[in-house]
Protein backbone atom coordinates (compact mmCIF):
# COMPACT_ATOMS: atom_id res chain seq x y z
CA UNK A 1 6.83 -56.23 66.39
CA UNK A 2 9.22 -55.67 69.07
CA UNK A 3 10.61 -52.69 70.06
CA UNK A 4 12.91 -52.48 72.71
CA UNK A 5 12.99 -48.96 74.38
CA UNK A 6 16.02 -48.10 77.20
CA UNK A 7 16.61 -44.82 78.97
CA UNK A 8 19.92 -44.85 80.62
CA UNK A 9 19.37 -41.24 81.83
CA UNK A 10 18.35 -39.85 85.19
CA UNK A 11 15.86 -37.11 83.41
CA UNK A 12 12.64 -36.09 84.33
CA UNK A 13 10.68 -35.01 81.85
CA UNK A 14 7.34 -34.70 80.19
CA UNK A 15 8.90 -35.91 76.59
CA UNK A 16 7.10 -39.38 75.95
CA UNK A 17 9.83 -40.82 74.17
CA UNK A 18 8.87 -44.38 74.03
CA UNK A 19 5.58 -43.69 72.92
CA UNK A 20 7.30 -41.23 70.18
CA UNK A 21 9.63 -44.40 69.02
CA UNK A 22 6.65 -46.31 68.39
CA UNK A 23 4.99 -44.17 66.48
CA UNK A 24 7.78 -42.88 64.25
CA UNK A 25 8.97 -46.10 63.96
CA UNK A 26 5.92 -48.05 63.22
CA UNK A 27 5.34 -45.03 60.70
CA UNK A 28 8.77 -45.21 58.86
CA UNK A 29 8.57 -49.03 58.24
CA UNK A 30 4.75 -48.80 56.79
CA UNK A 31 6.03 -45.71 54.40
CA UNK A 32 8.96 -48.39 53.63
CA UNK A 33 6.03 -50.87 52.69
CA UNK A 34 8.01 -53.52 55.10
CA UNK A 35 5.66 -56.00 55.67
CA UNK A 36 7.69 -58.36 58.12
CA UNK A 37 7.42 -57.77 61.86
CA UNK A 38 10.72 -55.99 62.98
CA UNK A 39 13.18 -56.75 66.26
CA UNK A 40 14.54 -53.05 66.77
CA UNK A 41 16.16 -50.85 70.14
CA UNK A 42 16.27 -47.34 71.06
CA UNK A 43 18.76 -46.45 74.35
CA UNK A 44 18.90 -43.06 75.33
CA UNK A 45 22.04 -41.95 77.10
CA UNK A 46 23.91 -39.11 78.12
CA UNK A 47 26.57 -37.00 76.39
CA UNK A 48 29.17 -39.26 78.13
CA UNK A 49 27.95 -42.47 76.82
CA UNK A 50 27.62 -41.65 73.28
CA UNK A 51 31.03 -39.66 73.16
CA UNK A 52 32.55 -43.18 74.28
CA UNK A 53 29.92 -45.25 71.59
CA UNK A 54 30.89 -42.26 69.08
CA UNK A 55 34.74 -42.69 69.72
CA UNK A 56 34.79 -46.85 69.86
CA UNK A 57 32.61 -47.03 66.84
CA UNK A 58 33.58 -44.31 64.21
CA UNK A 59 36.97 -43.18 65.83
CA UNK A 60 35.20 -39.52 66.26
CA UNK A 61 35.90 -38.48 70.21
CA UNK A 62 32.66 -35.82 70.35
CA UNK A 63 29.50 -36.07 71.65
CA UNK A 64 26.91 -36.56 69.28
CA UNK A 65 22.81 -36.66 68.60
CA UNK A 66 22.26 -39.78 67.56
CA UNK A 67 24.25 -43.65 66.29
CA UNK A 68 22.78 -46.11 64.55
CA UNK A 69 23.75 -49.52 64.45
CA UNK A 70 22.18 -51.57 61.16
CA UNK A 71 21.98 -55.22 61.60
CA UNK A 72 20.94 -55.75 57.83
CA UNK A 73 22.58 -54.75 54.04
CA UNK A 74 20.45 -53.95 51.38
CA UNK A 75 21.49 -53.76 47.65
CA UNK A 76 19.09 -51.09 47.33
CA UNK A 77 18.07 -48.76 50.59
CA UNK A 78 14.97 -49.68 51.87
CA UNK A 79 14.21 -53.01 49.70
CA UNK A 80 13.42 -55.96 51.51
CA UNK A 81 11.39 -58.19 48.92
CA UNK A 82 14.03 -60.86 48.62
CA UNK A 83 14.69 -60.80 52.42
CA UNK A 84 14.49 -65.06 53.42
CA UNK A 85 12.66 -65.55 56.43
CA UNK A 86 14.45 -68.86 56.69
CA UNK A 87 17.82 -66.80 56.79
CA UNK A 88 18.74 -66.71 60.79
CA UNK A 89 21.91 -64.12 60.33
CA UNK A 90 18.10 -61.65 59.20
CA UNK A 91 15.37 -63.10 61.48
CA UNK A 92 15.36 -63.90 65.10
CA UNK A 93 15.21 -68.16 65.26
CA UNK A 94 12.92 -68.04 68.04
CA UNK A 95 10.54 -64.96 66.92
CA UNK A 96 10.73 -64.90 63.30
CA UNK A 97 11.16 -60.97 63.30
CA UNK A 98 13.39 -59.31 60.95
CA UNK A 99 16.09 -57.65 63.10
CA UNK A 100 16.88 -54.34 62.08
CA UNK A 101 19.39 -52.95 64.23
CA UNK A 102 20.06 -50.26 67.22
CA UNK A 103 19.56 -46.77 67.65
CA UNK A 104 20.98 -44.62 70.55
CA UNK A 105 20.11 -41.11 71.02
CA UNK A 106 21.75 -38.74 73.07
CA UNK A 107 18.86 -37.00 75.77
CA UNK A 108 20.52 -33.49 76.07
CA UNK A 109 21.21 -32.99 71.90
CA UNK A 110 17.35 -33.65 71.57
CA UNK A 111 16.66 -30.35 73.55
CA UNK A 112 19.98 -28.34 72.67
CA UNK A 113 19.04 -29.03 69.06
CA UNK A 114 15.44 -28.56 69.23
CA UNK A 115 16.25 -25.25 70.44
CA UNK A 116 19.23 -24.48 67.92
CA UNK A 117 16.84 -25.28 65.12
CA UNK A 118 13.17 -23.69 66.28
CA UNK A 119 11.24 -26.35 67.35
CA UNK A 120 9.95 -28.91 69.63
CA UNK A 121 11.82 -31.28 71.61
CA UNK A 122 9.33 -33.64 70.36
CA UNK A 123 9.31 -33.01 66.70
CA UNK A 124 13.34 -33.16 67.35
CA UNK A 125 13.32 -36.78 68.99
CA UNK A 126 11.14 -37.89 65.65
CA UNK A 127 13.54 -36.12 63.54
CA UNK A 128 16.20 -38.39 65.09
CA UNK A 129 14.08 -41.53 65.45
CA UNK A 130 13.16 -41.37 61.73
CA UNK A 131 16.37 -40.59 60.28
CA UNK A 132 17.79 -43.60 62.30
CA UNK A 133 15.13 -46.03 61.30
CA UNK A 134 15.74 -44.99 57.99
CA UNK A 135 19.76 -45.55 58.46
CA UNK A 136 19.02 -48.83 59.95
CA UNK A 137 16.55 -49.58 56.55
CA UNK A 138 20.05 -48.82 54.02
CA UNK A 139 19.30 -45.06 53.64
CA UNK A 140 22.81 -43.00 53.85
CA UNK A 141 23.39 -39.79 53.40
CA UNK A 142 27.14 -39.70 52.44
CA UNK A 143 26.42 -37.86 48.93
CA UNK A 144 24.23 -35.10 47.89
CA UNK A 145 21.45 -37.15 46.18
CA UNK A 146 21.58 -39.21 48.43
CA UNK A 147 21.29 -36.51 51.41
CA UNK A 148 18.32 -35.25 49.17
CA UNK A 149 16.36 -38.65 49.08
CA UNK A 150 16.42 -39.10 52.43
CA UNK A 151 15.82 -35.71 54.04
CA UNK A 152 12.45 -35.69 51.68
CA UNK A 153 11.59 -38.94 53.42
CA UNK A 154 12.36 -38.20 56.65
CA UNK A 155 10.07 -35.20 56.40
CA UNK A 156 7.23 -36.77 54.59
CA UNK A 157 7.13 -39.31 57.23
CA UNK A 158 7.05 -36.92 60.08
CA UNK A 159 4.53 -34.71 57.85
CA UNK A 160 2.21 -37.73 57.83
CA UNK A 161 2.43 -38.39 61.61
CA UNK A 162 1.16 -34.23 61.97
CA UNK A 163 4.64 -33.97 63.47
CA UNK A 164 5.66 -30.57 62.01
CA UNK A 165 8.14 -27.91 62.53
């Protein structure tokens, strides 16, 4: 498993956020039942940074609390049974792991938020880290069932990893 873990701020801060993506995202693909290793990257940046990513890759010009960038499509979220490991535009030639995709997170929304909604910086940064994995596994949350499904995932995930609000 590779993870790939980038902070592009200047903070200074107690928040182990590397050792948070790890966990929530080793968690999220075992409650997926994914059972190939996985190629995945988490930048944090600053509200600059993901304004411009927000701008140049969904024409929206406002900072925001998280992007995710899926390298994969799935007919059905989540599903990776007829995933070839022989198919290189899925799997890394050279490492055999199934690339997933990118997720950038925004420092300052993890602590504005956490505040806004009663809780912990860290449970907010695994809020965030989950709900991207689970973007970058073919979850959406563009209609209401579909908001539904994976909210209840999101939390059981974080439920399991003690990670409450």
């Amino acid at each position: 498993m590779t993870l790939y873990f980038e902070d592009n701020t200047a903070s200074d801060n107690e928040l182990d956020l590397e050792g948070l993506y790890r966990k929530v995202a080793l968690r999220t693909l075992e409650y997926i039942g994914c059972s190939y290793d996985c190629e995945i990257s988490l930048t944090i940046v600053d509200d600059e940074e993901i304004r411009r990513l927000n701008r140049e890759y969904r024409g929206i010009d406002r900072v925001t609390d998280v992007l995710s960038f899926p390298l994969q499509e799935y007919e059905v979220p989540g599903d990776l049974k007829d995933f070839d490991t022989g198919d290189f535009d899925r799997f890394n030639s050279e490492t055999g792991e199934l690339m997933l995709g990118d997720i950038v997170i925004c420092f300052n929304r993890i602590f504005s938020q956490a505040e806004e909604f009663g809780h912990s910086p860290e449970r907010e940064a695994a809020f965030l880290i989950a709900h991207s994995m689970l973007h970058l596994l073919g979850f959406d949350h563009e209609e209401k069932e579909d908001e539904k499904l994976m909210f209840s995932k999101q939390e059981e995930i974080l439920t399991s990893l003690g990670i409450l609000r």
